[in-house]
Protein backbone atom coordinates (compact mmCIF):
# COMPACT_ATOMS: atom_id res chain seq x y z
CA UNK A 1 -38.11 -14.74 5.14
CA UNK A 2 -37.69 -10.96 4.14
CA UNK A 3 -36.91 -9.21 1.24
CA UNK A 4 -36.04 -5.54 0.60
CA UNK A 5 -36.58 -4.36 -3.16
CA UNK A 6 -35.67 -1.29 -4.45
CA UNK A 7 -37.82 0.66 -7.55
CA UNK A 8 -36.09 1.39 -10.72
CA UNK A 9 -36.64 4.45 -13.31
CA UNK A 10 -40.49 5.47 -13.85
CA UNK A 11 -40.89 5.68 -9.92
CA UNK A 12 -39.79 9.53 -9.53
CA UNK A 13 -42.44 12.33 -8.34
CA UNK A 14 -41.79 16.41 -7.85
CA UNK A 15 -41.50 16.38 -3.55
CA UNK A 16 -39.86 13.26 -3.52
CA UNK A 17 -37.12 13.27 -0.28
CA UNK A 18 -38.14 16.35 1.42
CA UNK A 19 -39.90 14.61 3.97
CA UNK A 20 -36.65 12.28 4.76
CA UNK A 21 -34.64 15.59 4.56
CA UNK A 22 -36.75 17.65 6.71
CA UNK A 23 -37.31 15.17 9.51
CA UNK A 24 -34.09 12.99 9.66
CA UNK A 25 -30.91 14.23 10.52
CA UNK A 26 -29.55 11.45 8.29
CA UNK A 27 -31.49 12.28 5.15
CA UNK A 28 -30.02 15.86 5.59
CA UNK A 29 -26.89 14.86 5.94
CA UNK A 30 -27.03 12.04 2.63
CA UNK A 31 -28.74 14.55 0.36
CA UNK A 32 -26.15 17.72 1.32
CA UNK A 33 -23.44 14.97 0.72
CA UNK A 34 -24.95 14.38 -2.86
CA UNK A 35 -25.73 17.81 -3.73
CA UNK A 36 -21.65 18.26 -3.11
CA UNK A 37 -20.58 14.63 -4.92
CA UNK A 38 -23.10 15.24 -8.20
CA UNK A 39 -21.75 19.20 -8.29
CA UNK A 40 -25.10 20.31 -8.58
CA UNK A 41 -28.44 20.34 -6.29
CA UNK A 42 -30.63 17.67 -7.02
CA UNK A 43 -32.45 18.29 -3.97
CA UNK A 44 -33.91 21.41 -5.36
CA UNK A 45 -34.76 19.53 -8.52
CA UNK A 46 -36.17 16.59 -6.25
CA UNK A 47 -38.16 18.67 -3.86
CA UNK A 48 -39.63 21.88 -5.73
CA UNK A 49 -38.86 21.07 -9.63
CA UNK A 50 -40.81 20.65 -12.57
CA UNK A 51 -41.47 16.84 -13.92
CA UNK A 52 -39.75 17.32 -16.82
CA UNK A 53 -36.33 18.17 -15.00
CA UNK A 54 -36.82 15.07 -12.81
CA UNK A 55 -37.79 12.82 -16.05
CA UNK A 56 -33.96 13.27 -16.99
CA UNK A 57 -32.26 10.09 -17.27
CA UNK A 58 -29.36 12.37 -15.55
CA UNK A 59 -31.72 12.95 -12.67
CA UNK A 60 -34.32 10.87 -12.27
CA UNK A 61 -31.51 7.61 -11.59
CA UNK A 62 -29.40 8.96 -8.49
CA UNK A 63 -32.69 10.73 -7.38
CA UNK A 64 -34.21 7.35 -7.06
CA UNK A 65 -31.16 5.96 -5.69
CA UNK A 66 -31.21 8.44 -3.23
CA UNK A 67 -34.28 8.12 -1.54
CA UNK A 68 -34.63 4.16 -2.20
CA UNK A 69 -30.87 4.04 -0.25
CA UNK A 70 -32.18 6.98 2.44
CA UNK A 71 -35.32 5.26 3.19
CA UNK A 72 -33.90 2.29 3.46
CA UNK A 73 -31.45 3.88 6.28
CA UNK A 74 -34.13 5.19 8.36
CA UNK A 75 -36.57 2.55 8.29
CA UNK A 76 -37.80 0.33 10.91
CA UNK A 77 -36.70 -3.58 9.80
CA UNK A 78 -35.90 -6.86 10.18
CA UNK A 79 -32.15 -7.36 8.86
CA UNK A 80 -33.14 -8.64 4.86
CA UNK A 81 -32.87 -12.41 4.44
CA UNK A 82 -32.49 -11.73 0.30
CA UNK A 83 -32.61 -8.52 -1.39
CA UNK A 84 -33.64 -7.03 -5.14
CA UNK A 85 -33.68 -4.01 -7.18
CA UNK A 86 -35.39 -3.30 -10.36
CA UNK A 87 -33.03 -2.21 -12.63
CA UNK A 88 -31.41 0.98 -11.54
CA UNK A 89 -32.68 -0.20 -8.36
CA UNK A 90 -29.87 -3.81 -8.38
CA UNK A 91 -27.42 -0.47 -7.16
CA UNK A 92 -29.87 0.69 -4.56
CA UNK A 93 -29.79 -2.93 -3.26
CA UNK A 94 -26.34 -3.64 -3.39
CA UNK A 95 -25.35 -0.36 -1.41
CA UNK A 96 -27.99 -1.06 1.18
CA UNK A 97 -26.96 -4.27 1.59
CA UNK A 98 -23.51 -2.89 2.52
CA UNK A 99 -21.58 -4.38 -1.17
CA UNK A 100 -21.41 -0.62 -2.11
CA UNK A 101 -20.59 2.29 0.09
CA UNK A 102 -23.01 5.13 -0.05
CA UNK A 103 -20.40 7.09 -1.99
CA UNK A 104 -19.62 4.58 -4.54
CA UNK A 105 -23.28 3.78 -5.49
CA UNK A 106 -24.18 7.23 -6.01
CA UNK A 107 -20.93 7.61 -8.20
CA UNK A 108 -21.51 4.32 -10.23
CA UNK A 109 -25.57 5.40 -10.67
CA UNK A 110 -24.20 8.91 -11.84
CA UNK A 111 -21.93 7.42 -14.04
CA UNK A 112 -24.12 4.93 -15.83
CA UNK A 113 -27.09 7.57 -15.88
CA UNK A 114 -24.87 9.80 -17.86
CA UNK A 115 -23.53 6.95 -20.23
CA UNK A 116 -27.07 6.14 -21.07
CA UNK A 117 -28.12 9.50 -21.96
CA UNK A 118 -24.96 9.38 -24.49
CA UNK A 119 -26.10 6.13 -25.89
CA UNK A 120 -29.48 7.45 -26.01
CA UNK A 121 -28.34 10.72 -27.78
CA UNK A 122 -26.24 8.62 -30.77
CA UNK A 123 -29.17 6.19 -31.67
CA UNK A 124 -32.75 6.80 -31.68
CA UNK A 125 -34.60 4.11 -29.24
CA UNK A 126 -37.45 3.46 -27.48
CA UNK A 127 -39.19 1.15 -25.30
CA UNK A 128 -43.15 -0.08 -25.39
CA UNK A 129 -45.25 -2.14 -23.13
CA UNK A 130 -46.95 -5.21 -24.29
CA UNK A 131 -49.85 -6.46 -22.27
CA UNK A 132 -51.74 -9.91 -21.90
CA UNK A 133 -49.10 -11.74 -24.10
CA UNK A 134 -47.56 -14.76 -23.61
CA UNK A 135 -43.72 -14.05 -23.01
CA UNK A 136 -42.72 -16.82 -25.35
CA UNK A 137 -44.80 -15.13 -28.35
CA UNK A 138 -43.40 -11.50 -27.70
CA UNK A 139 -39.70 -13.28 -27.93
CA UNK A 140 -40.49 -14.56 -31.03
CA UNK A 141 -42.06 -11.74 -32.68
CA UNK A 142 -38.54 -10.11 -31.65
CA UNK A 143 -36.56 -12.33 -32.77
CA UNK A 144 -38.43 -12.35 -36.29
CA UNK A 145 -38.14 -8.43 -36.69
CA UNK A 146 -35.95 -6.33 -39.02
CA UNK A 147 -33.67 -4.68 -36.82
CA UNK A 148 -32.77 -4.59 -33.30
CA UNK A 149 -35.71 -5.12 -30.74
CA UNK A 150 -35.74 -7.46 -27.64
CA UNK A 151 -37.50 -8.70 -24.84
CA UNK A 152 -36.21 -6.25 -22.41
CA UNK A 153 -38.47 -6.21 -18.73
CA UNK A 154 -40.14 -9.35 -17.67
CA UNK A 155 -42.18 -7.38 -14.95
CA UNK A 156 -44.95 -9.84 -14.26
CA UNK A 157 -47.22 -12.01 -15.98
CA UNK A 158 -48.78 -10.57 -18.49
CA UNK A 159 -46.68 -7.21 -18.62
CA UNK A 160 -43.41 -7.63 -20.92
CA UNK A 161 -41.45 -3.86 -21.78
CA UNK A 162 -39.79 -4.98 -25.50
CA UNK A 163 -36.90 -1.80 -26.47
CA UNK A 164 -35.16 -1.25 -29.29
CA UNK A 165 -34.63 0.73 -32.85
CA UNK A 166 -37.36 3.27 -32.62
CA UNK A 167 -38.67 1.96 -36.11
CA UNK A 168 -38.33 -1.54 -35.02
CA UNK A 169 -40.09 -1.52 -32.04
CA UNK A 170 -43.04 0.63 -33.92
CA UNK A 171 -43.49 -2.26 -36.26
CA UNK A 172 -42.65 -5.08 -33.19
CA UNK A 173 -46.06 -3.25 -32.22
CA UNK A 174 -48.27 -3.75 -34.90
CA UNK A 175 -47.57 -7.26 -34.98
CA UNK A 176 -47.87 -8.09 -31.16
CA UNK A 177 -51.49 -6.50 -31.68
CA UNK A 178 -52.39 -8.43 -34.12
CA UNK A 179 -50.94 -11.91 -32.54
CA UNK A 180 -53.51 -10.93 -29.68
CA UNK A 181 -51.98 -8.30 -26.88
CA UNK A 182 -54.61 -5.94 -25.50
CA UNK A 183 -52.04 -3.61 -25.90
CA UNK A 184 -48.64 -2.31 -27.66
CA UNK A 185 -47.84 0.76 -26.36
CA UNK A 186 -44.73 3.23 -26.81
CA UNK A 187 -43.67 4.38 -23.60
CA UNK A 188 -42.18 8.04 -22.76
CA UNK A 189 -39.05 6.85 -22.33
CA UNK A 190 -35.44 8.29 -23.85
CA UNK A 191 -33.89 5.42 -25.34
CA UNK A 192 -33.77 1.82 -25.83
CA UNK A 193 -32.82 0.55 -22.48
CA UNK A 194 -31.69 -3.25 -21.29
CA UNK A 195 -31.18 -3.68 -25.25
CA UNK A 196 -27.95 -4.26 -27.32
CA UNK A 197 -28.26 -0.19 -27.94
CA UNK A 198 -26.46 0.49 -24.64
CA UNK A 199 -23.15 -1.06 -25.55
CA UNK A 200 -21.49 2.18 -25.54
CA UNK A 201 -23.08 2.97 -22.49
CA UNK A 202 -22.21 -0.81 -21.18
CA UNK A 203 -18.65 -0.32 -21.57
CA UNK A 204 -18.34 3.18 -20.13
CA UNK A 205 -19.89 1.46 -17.00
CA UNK A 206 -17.58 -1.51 -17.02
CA UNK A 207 -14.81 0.68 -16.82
CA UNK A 208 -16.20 2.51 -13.67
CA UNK A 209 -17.39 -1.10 -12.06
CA UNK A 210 -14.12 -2.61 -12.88
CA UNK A 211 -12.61 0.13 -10.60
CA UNK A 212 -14.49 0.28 -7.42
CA UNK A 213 -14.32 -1.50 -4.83
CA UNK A 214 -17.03 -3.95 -3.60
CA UNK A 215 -17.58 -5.77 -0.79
CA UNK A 216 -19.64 -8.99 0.43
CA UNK A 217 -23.27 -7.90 0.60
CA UNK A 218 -24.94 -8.98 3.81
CA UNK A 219 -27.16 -11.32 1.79
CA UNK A 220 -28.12 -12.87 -1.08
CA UNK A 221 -28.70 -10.33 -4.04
CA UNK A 222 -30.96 -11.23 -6.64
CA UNK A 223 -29.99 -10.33 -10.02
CA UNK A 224 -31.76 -8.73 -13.21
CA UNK A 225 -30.13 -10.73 -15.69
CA UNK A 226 -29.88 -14.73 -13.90
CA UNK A 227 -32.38 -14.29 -11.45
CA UNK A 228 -30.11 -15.69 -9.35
CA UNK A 229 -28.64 -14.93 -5.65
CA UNK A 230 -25.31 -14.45 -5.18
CA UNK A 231 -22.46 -13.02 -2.59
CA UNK A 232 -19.92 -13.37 -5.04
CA UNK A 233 -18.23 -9.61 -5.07
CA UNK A 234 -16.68 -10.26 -8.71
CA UNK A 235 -20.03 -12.24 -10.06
CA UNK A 236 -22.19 -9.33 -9.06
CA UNK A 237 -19.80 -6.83 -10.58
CA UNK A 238 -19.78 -9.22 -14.21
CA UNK A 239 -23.41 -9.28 -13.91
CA UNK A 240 -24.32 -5.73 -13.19
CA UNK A 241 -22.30 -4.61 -15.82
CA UNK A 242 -24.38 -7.52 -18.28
CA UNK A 243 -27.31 -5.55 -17.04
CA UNK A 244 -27.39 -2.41 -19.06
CA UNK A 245 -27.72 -4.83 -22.71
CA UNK A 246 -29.96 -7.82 -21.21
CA UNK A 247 -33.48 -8.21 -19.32
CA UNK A 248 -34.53 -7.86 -15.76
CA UNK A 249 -35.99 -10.71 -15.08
CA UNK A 250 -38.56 -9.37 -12.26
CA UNK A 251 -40.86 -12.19 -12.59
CA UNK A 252 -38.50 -15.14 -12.86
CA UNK A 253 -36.39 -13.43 -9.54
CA UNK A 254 -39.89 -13.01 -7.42
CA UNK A 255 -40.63 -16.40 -8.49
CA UNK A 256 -37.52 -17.22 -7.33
CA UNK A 257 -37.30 -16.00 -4.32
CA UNK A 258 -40.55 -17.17 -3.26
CA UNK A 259 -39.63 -20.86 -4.14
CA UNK A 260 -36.58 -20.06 -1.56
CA UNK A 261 -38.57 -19.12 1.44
CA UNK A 262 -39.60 -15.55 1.04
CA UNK A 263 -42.62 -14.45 2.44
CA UNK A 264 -42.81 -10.75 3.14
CA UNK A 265 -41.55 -7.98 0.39
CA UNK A 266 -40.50 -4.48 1.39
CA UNK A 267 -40.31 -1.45 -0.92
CA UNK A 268 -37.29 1.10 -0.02
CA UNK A 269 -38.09 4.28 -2.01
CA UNK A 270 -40.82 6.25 -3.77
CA UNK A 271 -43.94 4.54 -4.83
CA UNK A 272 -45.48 0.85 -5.15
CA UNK A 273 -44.83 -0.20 -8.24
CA UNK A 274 -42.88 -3.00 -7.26
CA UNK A 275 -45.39 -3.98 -4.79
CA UNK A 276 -47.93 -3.88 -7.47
CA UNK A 277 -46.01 -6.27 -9.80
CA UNK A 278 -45.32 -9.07 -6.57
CA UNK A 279 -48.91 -9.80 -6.04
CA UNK A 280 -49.58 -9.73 -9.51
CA UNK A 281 -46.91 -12.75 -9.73
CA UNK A 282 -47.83 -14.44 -6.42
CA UNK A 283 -50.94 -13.26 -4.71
CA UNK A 284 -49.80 -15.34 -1.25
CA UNK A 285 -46.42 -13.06 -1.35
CA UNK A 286 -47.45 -10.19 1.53
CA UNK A 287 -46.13 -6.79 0.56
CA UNK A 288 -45.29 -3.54 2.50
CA UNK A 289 -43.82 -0.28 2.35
CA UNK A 290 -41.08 1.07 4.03
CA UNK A 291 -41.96 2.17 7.88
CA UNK A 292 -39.65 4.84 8.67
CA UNK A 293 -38.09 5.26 12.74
C-alpha cells in the first residue's frame, strides 16, 4: 500500500519552488495565485531570499505548504492508499488529498502561521531535541518539572523534541543529560510549539477551522495527535485544531500505518527528513521522493 507524507517546519531552503515554477505551467499558476491570496510575494522570498526571511514562522509554513501541495500536483503516482503530514504538513495532506481546496489550505496555514507568531511573541518558548532516551523517561522528567514543558514530537525512536517555558525546558535539559541522553539540545526555533503555550494561537485557529468548509479526503488521513486514520470531515477538523497544544505522534502513526499494510512512503515537498525518520522506525518500510511528470 502507498503513502504520501508531507514535511513540516525545519524543511525550508533559499531556491525552494523555482524549479516547479519555472518548468510547470501549474506551479506558475499556484504560486502567482498565492503571491495574490498572502498579499505579498513569497515567491521572491522562496526563490532568491535570505534564510533568515524564510526561517519566519510567517513564511517558512505556507512556503512549505506550497511546494509540499505543488509537488504533490505534478508528480508521477499511484492514487495514496493512506496519507500523513508532519505537523504543518497534516494541512499539506489534507488539501492533497482533496479534504481542503487549494485556497482554503493556504488560508488556514496563513492563518495559524500568523497566530503562532502572536503566541510566540506574548510568552517566551522554546523547543530542544533529546536524543537516545527512552520516551517514557523524557515524559516523566516533564511531568516532574517546574513549569510548563512537554513531550511535544515523537519523531522516531530515539529522537523526542520536548517545548515549553524557555526556563523550563533549559532545566528539562540538564536533567535529561544526566538521566543518560547523548544529547539535550535547544533548537533555533521561535516558540514553544505543540505545547499548552499555543492556546491563544489554538483558538484563533479554531475559529478559522470551524468556518471552512471540508470535504471527505480521498483516504485515510493519519493524524498527529491519535495516530489514527480517519475520513470523518468534523473528526479531522476537532483534531487538527487539538494539534497546535498536543504531540505529533510520527512514530506511533508510521508504526501504524505499517501494521495496516503500508509498504512504500512518498515525500511531497522539500527535503528527506521524513524519509530519514521512516527507516529509522522500520528499516523494511521502502521510501522515495516525489518523481515529478
Amino acid at each position: 500500500m502507498n503513502v504520501a507524507m508531507f514535511p513540516g517546519q525545519g524543511a525550508q531552503f533559499v531556491g525552494m519552488g523555482k524549479e516547479l515554477y519555472n518548468q510547470y505551467p501549474l506551479g506558475q499558476e499556484r504560486f502567482n495565485s498565492a503571491n495574490t491570496q498572502l498579499g505579498f510575494s513569497i515567491t521572491d522570498i522562496m526563490f532568491d531570499g535570505d534564510s533568515e526571511a524564510l526561517k519566519e514562522t510567517k513564511v517558512t509554513q505556507p512556503a512549505i505548504f506550497l511546494h509540499s501541495v505543488i509537488s504533490y500536483e505534478l508528480a508521477k503516482k499511484a492514487t495514496p492508499d493512506m496519507a500523513a503530514g508532519h505537523s504543518l504538513g497534516e494541512f499539506s495532506a489534507l488539501t492533497a488529498c482533496g479534504a481542503l481546496s487549494f485556497e482554503d489550505g493556504l488560508s488556514l496555514v496563513s492563518k495559524r502561521a500568523k497566530a503562532m507568531q502572536a503566541a510566540c511573541d506574548v510568552t517566551k518558548g522554546t523547543m530542544a531535541a533529546v536524543l537516545a532516551l527512552a520516551d517514557d523517561v523524557v515524559e516523566q522528567v516533564c511531568q516532574n518539572m517546574d513549569g510548563i514543558v512537554v513531550a511535544a514530537n515523537y519523531n522516531c525512536p530515539g529522537q523526542l523534541v520536548i517545548s515549553g517555558a524557555f526556563s523550563a525546558v533549559e532545566a528539562a535539559c540538564e536533567v535529561l543529560k544526566e538521566k543518560g541522553a547523548k544529547r539535550a539540545l535547544l533548537l533555533p526555533v521561535g516558540g514553544a510549539f505543540h505545547s499548552p503555550l499555543m492556546e491563544p494561537a489554538q483558538e484563533e485557529l479554531a475559529k478559522a477551522i470551524l468556518e471552512t468548509k471540508f470535504n471527505t479526503p480521498s483516504c485515510p488521513i493519519y493524524q498527529n495527535v491519535t495516530a489514527a486514520p480517519t475520513q470523518d470531515a468534523e473528526l479531522i477538523k476537532e483534531k487538527l485544531i487539538a494539534q497546535l497544544t498536543g504531540p505529533v505522534k510520527w512514530t506511533q502513526t508510521i508504526k501504524q500505518m505499517r501494521n495496516d499494510g503500508a509498504h512504500l512512503f512518498t515525500e511531497y515537498g522539500p527535503g528527506k527528513v521524513l524519509q530519514g525518520l521512516v527507516k529509522k522506525i522500520d528499516r523494511e518500510a521502502e521510501v522515495q521522493s516525489a518523481v515529478l511528470d
